[in-house]
C-alpha atoms as a PDB file:
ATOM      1  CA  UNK A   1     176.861 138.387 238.072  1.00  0.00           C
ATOM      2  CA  UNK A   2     178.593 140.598 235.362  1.00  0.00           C
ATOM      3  CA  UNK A   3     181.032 137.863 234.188  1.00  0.00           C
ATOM      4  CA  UNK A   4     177.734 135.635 233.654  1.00  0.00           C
ATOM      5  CA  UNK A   5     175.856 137.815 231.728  1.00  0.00           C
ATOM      6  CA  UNK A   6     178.989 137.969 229.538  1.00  0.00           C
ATOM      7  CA  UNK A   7     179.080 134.054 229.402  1.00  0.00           C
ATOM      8  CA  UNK A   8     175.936 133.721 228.616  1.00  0.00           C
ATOM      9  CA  UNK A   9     176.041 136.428 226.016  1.00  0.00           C
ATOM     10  CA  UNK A  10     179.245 135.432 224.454  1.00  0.00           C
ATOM     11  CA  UNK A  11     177.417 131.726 224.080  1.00  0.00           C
ATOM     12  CA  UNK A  12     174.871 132.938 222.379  1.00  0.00           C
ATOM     13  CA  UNK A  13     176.600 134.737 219.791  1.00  0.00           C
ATOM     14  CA  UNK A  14     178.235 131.570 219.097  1.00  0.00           C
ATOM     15  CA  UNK A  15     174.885 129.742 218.737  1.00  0.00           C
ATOM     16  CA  UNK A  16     173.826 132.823 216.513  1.00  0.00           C
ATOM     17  CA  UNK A  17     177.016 132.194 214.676  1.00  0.00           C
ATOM     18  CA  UNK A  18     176.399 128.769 214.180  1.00  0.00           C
ATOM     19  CA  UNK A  19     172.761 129.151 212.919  1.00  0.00           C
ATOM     20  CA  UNK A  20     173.714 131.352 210.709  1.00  0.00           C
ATOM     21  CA  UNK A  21     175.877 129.029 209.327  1.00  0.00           C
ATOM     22  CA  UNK A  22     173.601 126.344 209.323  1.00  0.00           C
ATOM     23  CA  UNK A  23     171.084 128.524 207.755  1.00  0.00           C
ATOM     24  CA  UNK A  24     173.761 129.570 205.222  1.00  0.00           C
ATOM     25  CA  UNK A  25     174.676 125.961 204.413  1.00  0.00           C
ATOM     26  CA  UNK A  26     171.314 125.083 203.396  1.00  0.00           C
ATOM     27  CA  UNK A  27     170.265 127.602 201.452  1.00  0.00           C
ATOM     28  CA  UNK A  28     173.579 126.243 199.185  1.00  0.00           C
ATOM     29  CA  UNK A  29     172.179 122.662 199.195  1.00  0.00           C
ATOM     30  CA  UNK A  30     169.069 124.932 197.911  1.00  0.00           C
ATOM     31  CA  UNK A  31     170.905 126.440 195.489  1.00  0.00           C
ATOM     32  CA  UNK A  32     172.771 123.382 194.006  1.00  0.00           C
ATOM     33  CA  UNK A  33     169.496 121.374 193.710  1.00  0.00           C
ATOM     34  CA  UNK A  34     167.801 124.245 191.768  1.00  0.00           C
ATOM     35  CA  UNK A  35     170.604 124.006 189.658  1.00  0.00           C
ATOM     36  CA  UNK A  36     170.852 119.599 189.472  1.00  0.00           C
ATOM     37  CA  UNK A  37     167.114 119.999 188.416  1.00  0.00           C
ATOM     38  CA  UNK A  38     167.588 122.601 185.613  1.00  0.00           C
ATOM     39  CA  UNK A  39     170.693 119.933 184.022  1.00  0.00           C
ATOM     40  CA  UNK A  40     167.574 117.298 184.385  1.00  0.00           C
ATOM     41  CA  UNK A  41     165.298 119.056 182.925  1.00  0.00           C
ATOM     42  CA  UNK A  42     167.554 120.011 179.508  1.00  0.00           C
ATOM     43  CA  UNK A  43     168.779 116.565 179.272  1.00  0.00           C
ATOM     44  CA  UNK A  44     165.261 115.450 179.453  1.00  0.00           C
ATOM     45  CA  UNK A  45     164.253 117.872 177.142  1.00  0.00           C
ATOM     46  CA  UNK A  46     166.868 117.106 174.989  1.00  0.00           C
ATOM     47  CA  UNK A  47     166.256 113.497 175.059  1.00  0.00           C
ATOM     48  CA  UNK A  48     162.853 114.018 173.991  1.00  0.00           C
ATOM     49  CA  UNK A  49     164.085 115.500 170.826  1.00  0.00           C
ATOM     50  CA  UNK A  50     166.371 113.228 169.515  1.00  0.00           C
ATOM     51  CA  UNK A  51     163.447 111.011 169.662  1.00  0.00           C
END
């Protein structure tokens, strides 16, 4: 019984790992889109005053 509560905790530390990870890998996305849509919005603002 011991060595399956230590399976079953050792597998989910992995899948708390892995969230983690997950949850690490989209807030980058998050991050890189804030940042896409501030270059947007100069070169639309900058567009707009050339004209």
């Amino acid at each position: 019984m011991t060595a399956s509560i230590g399976r079953s905790a050792r597998a989910g530390a992995n899948k708390a790992i892995a969230d983690a990870e997950g949850v690490s890998a989209a807030k980058s996305d998050l991050d890189n889109v804030a940042i896409f849509t501030k270059f947007i919005k100069k070169a639309e603002e900058a567009a707009q005053s050339a004209l």
